[in-house]
N, C-alpha and C. Protein backbone atom coordinates (compact mmCIF):
# COMPACT_ATOMS: atom_id res chain seq x y z
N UNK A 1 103.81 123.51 98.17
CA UNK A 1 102.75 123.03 99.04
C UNK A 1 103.11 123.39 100.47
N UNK A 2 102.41 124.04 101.06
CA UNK A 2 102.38 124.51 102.70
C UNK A 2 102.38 122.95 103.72
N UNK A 3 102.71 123.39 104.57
CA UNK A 3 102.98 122.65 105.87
C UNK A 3 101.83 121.85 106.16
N UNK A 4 100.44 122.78 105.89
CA UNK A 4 99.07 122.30 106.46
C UNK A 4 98.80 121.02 105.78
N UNK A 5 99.06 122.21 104.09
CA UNK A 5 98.65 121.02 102.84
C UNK A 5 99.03 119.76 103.31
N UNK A 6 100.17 119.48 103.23
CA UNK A 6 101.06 118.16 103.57
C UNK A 6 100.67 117.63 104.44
N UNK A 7 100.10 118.01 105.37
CA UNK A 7 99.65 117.10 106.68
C UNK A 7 98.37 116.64 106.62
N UNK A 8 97.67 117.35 106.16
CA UNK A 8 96.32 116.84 105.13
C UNK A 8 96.40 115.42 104.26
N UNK A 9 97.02 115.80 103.23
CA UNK A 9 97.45 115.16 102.28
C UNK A 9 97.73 113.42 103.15
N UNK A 10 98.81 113.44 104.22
CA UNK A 10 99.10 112.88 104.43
C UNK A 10 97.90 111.65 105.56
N UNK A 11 97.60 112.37 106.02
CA UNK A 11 96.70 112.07 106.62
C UNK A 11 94.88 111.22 106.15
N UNK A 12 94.93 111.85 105.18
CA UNK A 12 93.96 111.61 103.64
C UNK A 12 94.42 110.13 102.93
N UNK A 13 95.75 109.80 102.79
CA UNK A 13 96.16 108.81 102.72
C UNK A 13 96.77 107.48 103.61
N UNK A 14 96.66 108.14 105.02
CA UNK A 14 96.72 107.10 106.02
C UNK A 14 95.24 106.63 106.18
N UNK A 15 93.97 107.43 105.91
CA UNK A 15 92.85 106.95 105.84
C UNK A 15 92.63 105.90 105.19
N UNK A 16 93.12 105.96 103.54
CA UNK A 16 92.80 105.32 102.46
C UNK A 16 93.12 104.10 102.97
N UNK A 17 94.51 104.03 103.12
CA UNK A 17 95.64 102.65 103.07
C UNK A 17 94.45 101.81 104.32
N UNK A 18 94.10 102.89 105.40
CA UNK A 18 93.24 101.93 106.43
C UNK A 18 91.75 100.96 105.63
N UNK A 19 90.80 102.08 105.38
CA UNK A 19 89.70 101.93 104.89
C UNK A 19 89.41 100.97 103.49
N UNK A 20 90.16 101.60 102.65
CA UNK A 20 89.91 101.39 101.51
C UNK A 20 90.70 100.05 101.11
N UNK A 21 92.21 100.14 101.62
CA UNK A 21 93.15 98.98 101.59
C UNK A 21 93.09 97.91 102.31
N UNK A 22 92.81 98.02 103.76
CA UNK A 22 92.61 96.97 104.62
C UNK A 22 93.45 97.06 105.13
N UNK A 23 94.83 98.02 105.80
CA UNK A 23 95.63 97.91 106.37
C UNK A 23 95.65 97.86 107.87
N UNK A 24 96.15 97.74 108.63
CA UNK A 24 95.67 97.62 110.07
C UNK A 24 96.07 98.95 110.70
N UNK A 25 95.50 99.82 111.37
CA UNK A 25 95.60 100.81 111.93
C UNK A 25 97.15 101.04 112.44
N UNK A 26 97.57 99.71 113.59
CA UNK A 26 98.80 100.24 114.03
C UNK A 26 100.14 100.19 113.15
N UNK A 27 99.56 99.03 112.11
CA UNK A 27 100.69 99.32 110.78
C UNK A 27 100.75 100.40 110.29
N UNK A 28 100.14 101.27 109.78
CA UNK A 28 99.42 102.28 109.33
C UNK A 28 100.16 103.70 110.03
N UNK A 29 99.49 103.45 111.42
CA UNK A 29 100.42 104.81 112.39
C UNK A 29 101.55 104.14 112.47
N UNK A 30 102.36 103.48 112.35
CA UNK A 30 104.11 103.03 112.71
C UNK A 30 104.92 103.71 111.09
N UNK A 31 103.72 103.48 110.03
CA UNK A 31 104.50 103.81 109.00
C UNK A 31 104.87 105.34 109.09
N UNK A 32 103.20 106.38 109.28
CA UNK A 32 103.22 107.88 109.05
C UNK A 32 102.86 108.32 110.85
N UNK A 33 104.06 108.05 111.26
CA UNK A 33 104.11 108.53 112.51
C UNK A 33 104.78 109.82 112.34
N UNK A 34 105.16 110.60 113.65
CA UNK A 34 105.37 112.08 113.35
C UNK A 34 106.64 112.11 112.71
N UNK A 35 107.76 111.00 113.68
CA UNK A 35 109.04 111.30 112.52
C UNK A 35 109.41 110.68 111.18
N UNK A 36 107.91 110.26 110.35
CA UNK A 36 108.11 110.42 109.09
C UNK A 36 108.04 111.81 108.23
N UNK A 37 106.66 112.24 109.01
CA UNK A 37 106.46 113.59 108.53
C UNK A 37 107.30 114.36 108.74
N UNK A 38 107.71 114.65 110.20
CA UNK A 38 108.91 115.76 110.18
C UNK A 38 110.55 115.33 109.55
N UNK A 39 110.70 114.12 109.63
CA UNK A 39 112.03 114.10 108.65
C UNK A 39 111.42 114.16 106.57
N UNK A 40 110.75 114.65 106.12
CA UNK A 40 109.84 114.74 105.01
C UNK A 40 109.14 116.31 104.88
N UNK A 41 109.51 116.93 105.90
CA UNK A 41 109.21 118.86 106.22
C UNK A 41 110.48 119.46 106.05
N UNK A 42 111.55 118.53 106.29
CA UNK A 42 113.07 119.76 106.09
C UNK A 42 112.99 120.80 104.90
């Protein structure tokens, strides 16, 4: 899976957890902030 994919992907599921789950936005960005993704790209 490419770089893009993954950030998609990831992003697709910070939606969900918001929308669909009820999670609160800034919970949400604290979890998949950038240095989740980039320590998860090595």
């Amino acid at each position: 899976m490419g770089t893009s994919n993954y950030i998609d992907e990831c992003k697709r599921d910070a939606v969900h957890q918001i929308m669909v789950r009820g999670y609160p936005v800034r919970e949400v960005s604290r979890r998949w902030g950038p240095a989740s993704i980039l320590s998860t790209n090595g």
